[in-house]
N, C-alpha and C. Protein backbone atom coordinates (compact mmCIF):
# COMPACT_ATOMS: atom_id res chain seq x y z
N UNK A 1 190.92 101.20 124.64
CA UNK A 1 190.51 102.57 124.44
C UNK A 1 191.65 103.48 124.89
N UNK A 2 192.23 104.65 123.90
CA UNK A 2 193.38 105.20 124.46
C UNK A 2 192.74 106.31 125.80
N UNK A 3 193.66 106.76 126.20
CA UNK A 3 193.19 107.69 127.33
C UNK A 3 192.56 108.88 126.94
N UNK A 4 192.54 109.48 125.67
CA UNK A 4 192.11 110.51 125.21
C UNK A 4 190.28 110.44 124.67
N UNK A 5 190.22 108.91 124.22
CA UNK A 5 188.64 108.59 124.05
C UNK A 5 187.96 108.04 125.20
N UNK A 6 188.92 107.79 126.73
CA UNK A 6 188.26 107.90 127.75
C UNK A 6 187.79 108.86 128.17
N UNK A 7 188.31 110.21 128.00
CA UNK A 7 188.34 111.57 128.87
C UNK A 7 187.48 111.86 128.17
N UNK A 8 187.14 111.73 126.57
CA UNK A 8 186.16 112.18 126.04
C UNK A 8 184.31 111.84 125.86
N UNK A 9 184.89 110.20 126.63
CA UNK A 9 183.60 109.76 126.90
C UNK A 9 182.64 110.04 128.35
N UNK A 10 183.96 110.23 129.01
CA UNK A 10 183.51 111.09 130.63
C UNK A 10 183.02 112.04 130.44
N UNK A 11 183.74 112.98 129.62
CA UNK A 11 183.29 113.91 129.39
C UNK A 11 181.41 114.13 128.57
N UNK A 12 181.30 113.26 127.83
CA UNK A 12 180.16 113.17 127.17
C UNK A 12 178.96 112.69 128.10
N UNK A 13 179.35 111.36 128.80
CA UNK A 13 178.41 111.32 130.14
C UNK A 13 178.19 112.22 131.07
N UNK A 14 179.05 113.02 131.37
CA UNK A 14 179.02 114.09 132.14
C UNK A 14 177.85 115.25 131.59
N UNK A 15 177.91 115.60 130.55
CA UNK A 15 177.30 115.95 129.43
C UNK A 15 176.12 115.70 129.73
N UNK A 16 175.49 114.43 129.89
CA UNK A 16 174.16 113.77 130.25
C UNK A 16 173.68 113.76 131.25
N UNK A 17 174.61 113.92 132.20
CA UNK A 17 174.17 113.42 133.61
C UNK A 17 173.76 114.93 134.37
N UNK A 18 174.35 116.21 133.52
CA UNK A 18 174.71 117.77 133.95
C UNK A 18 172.81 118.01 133.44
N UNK A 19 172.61 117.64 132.52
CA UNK A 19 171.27 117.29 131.86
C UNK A 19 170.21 117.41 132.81
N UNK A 20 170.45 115.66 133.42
CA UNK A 20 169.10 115.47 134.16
C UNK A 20 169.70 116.60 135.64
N UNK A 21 170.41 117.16 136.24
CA UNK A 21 170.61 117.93 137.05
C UNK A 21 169.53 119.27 136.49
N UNK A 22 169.91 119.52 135.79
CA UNK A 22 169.23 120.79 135.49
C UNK A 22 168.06 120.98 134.91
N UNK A 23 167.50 119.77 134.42
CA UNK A 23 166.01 119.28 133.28
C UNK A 23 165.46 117.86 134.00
N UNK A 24 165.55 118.18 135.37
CA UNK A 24 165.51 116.91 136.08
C UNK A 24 163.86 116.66 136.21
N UNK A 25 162.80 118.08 135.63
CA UNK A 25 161.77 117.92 136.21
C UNK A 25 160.78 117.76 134.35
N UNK A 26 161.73 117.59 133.59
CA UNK A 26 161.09 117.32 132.39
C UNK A 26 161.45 115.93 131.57
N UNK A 27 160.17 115.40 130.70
CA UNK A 27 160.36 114.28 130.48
C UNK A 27 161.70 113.69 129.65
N UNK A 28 162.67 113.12 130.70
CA UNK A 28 163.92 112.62 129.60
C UNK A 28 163.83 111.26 129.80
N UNK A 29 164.37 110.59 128.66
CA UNK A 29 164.14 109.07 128.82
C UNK A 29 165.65 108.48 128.07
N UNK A 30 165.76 107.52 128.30
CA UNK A 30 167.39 106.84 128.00
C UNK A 30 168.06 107.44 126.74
N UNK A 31 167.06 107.46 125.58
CA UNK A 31 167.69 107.23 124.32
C UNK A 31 167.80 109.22 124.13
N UNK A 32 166.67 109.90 124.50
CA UNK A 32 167.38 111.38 124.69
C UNK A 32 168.60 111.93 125.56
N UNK A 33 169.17 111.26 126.52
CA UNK A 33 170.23 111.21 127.26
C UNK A 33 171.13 110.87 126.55
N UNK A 34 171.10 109.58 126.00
CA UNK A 34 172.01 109.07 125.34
C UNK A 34 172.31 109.67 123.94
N UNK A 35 171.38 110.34 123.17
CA UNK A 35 171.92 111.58 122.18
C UNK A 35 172.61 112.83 122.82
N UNK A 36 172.08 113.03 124.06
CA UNK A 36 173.18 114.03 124.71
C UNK A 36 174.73 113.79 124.84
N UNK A 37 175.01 112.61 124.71
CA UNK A 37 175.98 112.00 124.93
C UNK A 37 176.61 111.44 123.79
N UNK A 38 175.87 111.43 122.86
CA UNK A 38 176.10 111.32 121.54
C UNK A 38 176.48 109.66 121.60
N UNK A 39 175.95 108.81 122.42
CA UNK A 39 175.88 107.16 122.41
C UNK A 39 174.81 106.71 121.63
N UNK A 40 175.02 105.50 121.80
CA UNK A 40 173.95 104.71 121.29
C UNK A 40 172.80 104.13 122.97
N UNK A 41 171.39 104.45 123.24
CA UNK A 41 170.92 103.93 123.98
C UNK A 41 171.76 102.90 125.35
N UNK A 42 171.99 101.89 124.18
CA UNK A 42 172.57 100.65 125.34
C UNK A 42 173.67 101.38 125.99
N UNK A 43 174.73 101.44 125.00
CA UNK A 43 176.01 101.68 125.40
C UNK A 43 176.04 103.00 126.65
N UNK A 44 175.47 103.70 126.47
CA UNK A 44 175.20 104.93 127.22
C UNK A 44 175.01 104.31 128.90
N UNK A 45 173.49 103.34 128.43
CA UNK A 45 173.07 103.32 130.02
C UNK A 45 174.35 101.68 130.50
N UNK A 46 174.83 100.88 129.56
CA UNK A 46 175.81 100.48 130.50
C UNK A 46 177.41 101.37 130.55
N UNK A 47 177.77 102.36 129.99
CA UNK A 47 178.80 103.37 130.69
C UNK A 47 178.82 104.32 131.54
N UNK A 48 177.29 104.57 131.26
CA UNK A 48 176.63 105.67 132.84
C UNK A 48 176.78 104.55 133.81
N UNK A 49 176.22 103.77 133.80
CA UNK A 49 176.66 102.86 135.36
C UNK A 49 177.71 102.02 135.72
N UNK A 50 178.99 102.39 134.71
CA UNK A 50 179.88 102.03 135.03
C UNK A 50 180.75 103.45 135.36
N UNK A 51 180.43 104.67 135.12
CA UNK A 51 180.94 105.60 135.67
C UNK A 51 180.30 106.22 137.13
N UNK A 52 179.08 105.91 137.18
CA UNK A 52 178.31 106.76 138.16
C UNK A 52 177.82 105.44 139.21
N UNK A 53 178.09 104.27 138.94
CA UNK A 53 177.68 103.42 139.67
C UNK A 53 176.04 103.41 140.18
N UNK A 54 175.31 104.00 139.19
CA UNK A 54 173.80 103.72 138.94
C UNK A 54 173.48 103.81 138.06
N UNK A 55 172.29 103.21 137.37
CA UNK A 55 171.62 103.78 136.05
C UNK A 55 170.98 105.10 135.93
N UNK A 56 171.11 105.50 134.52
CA UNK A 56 170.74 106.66 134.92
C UNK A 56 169.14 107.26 134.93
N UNK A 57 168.17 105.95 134.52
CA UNK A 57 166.85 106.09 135.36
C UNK A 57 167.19 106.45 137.20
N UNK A 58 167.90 105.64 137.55
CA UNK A 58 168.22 105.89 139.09
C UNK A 58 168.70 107.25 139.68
N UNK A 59 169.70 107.72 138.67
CA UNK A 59 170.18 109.09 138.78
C UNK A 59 169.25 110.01 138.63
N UNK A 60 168.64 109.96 138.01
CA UNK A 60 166.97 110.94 137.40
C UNK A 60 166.76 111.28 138.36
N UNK A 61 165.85 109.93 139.04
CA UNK A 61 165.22 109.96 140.33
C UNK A 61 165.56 109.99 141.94
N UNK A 62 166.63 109.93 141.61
CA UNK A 62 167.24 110.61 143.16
C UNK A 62 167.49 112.08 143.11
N UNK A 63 167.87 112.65 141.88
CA UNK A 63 167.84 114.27 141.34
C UNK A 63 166.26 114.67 142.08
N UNK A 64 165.27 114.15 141.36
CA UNK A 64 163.72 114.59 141.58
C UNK A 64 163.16 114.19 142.96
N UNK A 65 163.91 113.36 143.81
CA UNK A 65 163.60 112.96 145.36
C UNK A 65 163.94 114.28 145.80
N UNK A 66 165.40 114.40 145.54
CA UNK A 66 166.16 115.24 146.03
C UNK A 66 165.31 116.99 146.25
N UNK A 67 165.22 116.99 145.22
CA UNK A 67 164.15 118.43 144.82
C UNK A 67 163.03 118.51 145.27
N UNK A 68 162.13 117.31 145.53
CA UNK A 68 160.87 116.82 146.33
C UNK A 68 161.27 117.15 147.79
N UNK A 69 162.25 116.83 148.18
CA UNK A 69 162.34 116.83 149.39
C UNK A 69 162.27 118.17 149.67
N UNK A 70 163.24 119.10 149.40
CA UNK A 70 162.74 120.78 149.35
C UNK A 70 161.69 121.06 149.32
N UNK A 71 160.98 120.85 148.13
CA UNK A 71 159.42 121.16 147.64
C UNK A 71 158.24 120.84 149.38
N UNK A 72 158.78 119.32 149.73
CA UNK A 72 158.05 118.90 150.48
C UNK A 72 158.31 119.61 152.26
N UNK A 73 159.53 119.84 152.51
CA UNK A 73 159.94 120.99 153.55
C UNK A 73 159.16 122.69 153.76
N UNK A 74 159.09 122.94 152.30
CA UNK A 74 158.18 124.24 152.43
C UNK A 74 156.75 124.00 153.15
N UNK A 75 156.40 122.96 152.68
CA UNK A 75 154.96 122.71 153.09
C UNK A 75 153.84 123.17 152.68
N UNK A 76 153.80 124.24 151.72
CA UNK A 76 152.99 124.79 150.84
C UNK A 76 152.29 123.77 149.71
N UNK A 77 152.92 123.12 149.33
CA UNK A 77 152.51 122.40 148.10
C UNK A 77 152.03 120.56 148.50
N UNK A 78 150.98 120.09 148.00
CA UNK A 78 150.63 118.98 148.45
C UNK A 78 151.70 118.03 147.97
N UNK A 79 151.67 116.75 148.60
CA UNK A 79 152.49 115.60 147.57
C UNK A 79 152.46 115.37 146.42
N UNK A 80 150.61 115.27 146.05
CA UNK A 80 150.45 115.54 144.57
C UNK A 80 151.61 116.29 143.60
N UNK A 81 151.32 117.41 144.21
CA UNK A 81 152.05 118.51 143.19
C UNK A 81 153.24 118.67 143.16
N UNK A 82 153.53 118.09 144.76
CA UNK A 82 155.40 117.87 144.22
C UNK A 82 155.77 116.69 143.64
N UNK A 83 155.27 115.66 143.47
CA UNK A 83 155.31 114.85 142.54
C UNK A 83 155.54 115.01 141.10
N UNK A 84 154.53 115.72 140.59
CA UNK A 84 153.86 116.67 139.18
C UNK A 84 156.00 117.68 138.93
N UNK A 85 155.18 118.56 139.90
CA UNK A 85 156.11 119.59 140.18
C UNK A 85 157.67 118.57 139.47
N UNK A 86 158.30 117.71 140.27
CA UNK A 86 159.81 117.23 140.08
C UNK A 86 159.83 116.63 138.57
N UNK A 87 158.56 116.26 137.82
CA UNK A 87 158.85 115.80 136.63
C UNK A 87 158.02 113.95 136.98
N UNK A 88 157.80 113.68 138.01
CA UNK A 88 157.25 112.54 137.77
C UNK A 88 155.71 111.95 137.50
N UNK A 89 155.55 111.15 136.96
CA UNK A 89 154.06 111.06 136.45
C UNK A 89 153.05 110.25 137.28
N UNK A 90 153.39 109.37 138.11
CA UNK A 90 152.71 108.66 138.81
C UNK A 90 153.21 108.67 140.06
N UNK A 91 151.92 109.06 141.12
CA UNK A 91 151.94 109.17 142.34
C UNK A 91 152.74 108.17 143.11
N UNK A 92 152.30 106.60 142.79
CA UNK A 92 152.25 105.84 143.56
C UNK A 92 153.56 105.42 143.49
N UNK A 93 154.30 105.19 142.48
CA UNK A 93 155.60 105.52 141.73
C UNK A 93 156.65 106.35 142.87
N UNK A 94 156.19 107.52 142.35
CA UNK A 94 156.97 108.45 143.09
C UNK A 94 157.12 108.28 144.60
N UNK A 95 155.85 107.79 145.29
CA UNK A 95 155.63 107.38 146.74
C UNK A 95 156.75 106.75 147.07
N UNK A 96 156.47 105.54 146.47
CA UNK A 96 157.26 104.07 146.68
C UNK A 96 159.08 104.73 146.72
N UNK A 97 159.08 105.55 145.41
CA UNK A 97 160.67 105.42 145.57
C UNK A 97 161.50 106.76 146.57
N UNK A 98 160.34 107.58 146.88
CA UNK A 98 160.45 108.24 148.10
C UNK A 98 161.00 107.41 149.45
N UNK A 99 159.94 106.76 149.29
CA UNK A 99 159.94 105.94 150.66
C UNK A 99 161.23 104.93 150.84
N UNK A 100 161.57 104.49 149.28
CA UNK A 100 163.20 103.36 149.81
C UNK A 100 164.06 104.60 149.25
N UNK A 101 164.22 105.57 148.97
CA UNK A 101 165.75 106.63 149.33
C UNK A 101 165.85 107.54 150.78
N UNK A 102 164.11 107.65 151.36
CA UNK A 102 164.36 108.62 152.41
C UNK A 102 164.18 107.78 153.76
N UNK A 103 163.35 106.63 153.87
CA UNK A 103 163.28 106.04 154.62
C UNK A 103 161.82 106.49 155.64
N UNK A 104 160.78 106.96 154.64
CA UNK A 104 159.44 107.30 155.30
C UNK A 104 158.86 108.12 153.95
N UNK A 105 157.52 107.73 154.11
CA UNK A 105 156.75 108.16 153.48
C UNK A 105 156.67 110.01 152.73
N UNK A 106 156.26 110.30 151.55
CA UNK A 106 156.34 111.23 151.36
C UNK A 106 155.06 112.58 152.39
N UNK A 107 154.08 112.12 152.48
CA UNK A 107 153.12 112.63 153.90
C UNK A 107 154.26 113.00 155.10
N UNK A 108 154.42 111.73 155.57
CA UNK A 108 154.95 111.76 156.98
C UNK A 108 156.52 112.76 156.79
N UNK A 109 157.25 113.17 155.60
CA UNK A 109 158.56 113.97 155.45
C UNK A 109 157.75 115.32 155.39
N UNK A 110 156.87 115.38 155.05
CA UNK A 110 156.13 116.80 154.84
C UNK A 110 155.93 117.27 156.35
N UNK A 111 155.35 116.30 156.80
CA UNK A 111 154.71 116.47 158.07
C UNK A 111 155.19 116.80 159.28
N UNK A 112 156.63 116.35 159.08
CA UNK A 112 157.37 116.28 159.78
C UNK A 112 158.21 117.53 159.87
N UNK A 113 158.66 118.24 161.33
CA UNK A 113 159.18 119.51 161.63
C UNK A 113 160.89 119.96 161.22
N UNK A 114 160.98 120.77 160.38
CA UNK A 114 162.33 121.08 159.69
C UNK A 114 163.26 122.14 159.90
N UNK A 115 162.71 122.38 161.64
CA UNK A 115 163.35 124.17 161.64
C UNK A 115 164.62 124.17 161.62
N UNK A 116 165.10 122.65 162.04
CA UNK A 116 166.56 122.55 162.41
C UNK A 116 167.18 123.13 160.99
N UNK A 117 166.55 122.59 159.84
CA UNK A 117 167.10 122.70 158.58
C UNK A 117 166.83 124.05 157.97
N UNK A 118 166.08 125.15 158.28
CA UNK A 118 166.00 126.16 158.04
C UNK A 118 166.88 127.23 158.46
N UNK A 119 167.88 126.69 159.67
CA UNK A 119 168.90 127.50 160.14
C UNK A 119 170.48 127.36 159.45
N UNK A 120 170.41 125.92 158.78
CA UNK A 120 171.67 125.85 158.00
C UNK A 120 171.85 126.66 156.76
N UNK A 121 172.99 126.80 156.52
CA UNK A 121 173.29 127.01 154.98
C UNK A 121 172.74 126.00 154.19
N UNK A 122 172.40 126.31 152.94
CA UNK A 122 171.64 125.53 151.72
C UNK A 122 172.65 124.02 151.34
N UNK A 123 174.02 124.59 151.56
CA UNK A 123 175.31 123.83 150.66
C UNK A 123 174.80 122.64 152.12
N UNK A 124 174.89 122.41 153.11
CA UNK A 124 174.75 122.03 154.63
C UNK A 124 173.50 121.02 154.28
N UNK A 125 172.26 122.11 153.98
CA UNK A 125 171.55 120.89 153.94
C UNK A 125 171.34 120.48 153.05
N UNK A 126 171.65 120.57 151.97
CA UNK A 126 172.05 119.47 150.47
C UNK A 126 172.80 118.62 150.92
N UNK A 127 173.81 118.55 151.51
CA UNK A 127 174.31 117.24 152.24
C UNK A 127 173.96 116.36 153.16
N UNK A 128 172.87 117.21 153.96
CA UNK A 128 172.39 116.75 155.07
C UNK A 128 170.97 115.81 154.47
N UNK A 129 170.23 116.11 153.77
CA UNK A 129 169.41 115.61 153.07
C UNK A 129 169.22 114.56 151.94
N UNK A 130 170.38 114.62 151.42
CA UNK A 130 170.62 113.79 150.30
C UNK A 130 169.98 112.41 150.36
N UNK A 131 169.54 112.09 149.26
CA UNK A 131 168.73 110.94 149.29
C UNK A 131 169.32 109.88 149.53
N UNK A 132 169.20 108.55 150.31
CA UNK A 132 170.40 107.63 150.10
C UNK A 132 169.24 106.37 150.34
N UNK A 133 170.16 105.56 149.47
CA UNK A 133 169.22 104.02 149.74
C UNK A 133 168.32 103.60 150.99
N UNK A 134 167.55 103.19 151.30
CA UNK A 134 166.79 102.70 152.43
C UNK A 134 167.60 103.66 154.08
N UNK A 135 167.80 104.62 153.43
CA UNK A 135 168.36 105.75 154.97
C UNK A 135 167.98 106.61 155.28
N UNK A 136 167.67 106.40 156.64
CA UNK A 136 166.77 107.73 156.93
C UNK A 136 167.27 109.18 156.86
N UNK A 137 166.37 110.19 156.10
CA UNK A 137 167.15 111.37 156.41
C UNK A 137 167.22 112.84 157.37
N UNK A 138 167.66 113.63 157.05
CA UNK A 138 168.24 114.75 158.27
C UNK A 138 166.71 115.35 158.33
């Protein structure tokens, strides 16, 4: 592949991946990503995870943890609905993969006291929060 249909395929995943960032809470599924990208299905989800080093079901859903986790800090809104709310359809689903990126239950992150995080800058605790494999977060 010359270097010019690399940059252009980064560029096209990028394309996809800028997607679920911003439409992270509406239903997208491989093969609409992968027209964003102007791929074919397969090829898409094995060059997304050879650029991003996840699939991009995985990328979705660390986007919509990510946003849950906010949702779930306010404390206004039940789990239910931040569930609903991020784009995902099943509770138990959403539970489960809460629980192996944050490292505790979606209840017990709600429940739990966040003033520390209300005094940072936003950019601060987007870093501080970020979802990460089986790790607990800030």
């Amino acid at each position: 592949m010359s270097v010019n249909a690399g940059i252009d395929e980064l560029r096209r995943l990028r394309r996809a991946r800028d997607r679920m960032d911003r439409e992270y809470a509406r239903p997208l599924d491989v093969p609409a990503l992968a027209r964003t990208a102007l791929m074919s299905p397969a090829h898409f989800s094995r060059r997304f995870r050879e650029a991003y080093s996840e699939t991009p079901y995985s990328y979705l859903m660390t986007r919509r943890i990510e946003r849950a986790m906010a949702l779930l800090r306010r404390g206004d809104l039940t789990v239910t609905e931040v569930c609903f709310a991020v784009g995902c359809t099943s509770l138990g689903s959403f539970s489960a993969r809460f629980t192996q990126l944050v490292g505790e239950t979606p209840s017990m992150y709600r429940a739990r006291n966040h003033d520390e995080l209300r005094a940072m800058p936003t950019c601060q605790t987007m870093v501080l929060t970020r979802p990460r494999r089986g790790g607990v977060q800030g």
